[in-house]
Protein backbone atom coordinates (compact mmCIF):
# COMPACT_ATOMS: atom_id res chain seq x y z
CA UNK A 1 -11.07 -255.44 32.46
CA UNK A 2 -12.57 -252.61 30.35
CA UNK A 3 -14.50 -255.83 28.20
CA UNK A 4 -16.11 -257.29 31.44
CA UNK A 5 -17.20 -253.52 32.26
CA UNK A 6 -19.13 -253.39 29.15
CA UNK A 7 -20.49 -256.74 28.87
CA UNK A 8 -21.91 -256.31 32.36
CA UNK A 9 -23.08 -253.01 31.75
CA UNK A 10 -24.56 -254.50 27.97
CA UNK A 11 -26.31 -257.25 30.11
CA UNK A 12 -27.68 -254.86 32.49
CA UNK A 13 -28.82 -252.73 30.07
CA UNK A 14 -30.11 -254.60 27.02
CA UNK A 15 -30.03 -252.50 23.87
CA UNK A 16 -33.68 -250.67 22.60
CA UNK A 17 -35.22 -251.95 20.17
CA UNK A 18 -34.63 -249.75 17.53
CA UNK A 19 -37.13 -249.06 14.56
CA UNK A 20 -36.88 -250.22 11.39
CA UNK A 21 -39.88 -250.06 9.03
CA UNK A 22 -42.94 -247.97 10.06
CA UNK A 23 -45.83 -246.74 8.03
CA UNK A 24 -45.07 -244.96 4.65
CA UNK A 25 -41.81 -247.17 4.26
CA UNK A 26 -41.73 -248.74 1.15
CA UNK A 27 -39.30 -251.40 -0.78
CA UNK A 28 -37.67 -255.10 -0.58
CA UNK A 29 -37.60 -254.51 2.78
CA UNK A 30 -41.67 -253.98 3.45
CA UNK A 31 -41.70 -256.45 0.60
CA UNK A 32 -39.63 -259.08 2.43
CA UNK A 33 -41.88 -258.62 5.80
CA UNK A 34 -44.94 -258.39 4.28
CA UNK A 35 -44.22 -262.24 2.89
CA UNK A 36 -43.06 -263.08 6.51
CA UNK A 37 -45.95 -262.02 8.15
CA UNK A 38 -48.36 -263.83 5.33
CA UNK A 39 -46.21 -267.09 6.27
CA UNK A 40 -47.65 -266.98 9.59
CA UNK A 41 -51.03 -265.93 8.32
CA UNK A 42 -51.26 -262.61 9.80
CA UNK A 43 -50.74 -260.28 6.44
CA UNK A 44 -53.50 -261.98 3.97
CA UNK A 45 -52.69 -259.78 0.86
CA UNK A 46 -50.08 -259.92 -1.92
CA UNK A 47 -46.60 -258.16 -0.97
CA UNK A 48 -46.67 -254.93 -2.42
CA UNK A 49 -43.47 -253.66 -0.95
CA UNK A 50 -45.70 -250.60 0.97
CA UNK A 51 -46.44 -250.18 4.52
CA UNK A 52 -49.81 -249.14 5.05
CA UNK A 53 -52.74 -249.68 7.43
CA UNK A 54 -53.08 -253.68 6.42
CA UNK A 55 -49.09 -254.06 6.73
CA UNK A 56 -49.09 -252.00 10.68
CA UNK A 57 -51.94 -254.24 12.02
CA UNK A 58 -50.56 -257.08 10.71
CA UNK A 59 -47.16 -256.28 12.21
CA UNK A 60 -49.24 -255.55 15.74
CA UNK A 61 -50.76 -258.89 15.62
CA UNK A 62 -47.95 -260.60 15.01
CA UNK A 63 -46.08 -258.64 18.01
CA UNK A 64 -49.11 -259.46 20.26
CA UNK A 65 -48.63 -263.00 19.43
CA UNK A 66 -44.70 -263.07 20.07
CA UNK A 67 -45.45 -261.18 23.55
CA UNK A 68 -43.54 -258.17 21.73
CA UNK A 69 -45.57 -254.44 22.54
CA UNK A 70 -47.89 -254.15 19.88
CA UNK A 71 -47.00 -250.43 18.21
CA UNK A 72 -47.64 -251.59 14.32
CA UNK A 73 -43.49 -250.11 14.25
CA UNK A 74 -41.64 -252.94 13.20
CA UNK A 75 -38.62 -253.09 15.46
CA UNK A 76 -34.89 -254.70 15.45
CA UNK A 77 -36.78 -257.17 18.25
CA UNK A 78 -39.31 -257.91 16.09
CA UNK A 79 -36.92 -259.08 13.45
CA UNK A 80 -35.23 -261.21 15.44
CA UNK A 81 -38.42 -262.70 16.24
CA UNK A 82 -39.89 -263.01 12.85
CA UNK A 83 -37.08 -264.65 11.39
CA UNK A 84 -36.41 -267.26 13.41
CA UNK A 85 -40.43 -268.27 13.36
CA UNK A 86 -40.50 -267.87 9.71
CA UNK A 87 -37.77 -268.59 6.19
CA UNK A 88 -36.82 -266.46 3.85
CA UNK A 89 -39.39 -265.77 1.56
CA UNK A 90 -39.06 -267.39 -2.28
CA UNK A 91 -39.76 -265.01 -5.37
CA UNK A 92 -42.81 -266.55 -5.38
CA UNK A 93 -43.76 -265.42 -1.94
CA UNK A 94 -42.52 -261.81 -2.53
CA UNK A 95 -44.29 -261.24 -6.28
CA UNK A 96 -47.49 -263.82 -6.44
CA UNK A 97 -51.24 -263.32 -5.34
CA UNK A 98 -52.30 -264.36 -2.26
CA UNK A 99 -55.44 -266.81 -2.44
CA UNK A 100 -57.38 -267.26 1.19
């Protein structure tokens, strides 16, 4: 009984996004987005594992386009999003140049 209670009251209330990575985060992690994001052609510079200004308007645009709110915060939602619409990134993706 108590596990229908809370799986009702999980579907009625779905969990909030949480935050993850916002500006002034840095390592794999940026690193690892930042090749995501340049696999769907929104983040046109090479990886550099720090989230600045080119890393939050990338991460907006890509929100805008996956009907996410577009706060330049990447979000638990916007993970789920961005991995299934992209593969994890090669050592090449995560430590090579970007050419346009």
């Amino acid at each position: 009984m108590a596990l229908a209670v809370l799986t009702l009251a999980t579907a009625c209330h779905p969990a909030k996004a949480t935050p993850l990575l916002a500006p002034g985060a840095h390592g794999p992690a940026v690193r690892d987005l930042q090749a995501r994001l340049a696999q769907l052609g929104v983040f046109q510079h090479t990886p550099t594992g720090h989230y600045a200004t080119e890393t939050a308007t990338a991460v907006r645009t890509f929100q805008h386009q996956a009907g996410l709110p577009p706060t330049g915060t990447f979000t638990t939602a916007d993970r789920a999003a961005l991995t299934s619409r992209t593969r994890k990134p090669t050592a090449s993706d995560l430590h090579h140049q970007r050419i346009p």
